[in-house]
Protein backbone atom coordinates (compact mmCIF):
# COMPACT_ATOMS: atom_id res chain seq x y z
CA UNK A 1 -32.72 14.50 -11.91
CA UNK A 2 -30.25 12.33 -13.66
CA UNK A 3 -30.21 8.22 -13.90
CA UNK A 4 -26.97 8.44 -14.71
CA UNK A 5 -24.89 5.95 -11.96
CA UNK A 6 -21.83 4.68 -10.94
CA UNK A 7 -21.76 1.24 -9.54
CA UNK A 8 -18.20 0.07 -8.50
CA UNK A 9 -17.52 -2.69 -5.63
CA UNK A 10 -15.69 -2.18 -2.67
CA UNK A 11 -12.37 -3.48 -3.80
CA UNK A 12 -12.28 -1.10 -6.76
CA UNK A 13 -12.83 1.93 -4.75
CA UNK A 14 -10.49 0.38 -1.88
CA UNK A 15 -8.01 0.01 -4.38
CA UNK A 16 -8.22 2.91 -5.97
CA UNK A 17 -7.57 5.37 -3.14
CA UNK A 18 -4.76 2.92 -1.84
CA UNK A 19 -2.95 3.61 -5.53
CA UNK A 20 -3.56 7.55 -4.71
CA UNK A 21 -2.05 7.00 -1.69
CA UNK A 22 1.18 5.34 -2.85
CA UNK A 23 3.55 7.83 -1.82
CA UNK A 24 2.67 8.25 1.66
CA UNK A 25 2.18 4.17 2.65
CA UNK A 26 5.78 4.32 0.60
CA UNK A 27 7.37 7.13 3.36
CA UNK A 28 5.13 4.83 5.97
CA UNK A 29 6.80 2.11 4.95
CA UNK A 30 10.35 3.43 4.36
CA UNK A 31 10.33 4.74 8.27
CA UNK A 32 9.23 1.31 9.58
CA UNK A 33 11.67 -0.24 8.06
CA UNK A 34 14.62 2.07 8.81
CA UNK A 35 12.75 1.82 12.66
CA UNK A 36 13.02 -1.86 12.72
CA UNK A 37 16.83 -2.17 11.26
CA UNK A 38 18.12 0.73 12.99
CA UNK A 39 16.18 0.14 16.43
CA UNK A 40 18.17 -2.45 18.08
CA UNK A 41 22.11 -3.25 18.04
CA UNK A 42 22.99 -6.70 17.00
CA UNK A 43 23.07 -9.63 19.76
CA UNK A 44 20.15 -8.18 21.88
CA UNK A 45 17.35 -9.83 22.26
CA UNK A 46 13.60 -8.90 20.37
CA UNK A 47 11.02 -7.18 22.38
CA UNK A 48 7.63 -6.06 21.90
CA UNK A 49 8.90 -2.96 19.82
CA UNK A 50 10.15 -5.54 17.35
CA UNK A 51 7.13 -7.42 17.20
CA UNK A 52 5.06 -4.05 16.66
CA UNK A 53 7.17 -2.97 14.17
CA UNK A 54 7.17 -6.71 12.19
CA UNK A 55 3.03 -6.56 12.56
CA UNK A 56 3.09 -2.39 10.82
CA UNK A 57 5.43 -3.34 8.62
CA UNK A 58 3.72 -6.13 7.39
CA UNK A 59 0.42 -4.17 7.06
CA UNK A 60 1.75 -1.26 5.93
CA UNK A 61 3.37 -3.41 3.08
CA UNK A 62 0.45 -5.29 2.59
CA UNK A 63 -1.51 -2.08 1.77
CA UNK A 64 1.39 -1.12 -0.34
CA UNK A 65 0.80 -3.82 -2.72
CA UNK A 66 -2.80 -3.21 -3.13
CA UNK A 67 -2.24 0.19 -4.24
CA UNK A 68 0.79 -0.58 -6.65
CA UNK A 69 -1.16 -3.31 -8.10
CA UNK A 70 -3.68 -0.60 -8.50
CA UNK A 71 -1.11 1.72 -10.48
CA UNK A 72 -0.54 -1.64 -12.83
CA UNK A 73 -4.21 -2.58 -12.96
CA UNK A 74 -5.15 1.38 -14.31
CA UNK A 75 -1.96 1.21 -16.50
CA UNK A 76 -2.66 -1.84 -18.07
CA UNK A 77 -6.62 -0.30 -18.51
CA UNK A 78 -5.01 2.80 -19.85
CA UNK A 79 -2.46 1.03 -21.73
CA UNK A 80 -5.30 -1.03 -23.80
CA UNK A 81 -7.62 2.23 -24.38
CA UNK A 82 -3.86 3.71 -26.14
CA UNK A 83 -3.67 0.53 -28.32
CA UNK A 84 -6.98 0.05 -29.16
């Protein structure tokens, strides 16, 4: 049996598989948003479907961010490997 280990924390992991999953918290995100400009014409008054929307759009942007700062955080890594 082999010793050999892997011992990331949780953030690491967490972001990893939220920069893998870029493109569909992008679509996510791109349908919320077209939901929550599209959903209601101009003068009416906000409901709960607004305030839904504004709560996953906020965590589905949220999320976002973790993963592209996970693109730029294994771009910079590969970036210095290149140089170095």
């Amino acid at each position: 049996m082999s010793d050999i280990g892997f011992s990331f924390p949780i953030w690491v992991i967490f972001a990893f598989f939220l920069a893998y999953a870029l493109p569909v918290t992008t679509i996510i995100l791109a349908v919320l948003v077209f939901a929550r400009f599209s959903g209601r014409p101009r003068g009416t008054r906000r409901g709960a479907r607004s305030l839904a929307l504004d709560i996953a759009i906020l965590v589905i942007g949220t999320l976002w961010l973790i993963g592209l700062a996970g693109w730029v955080w294994f771009g910079v890594d590969w970036l210095g490997d290149w140089l170095a």
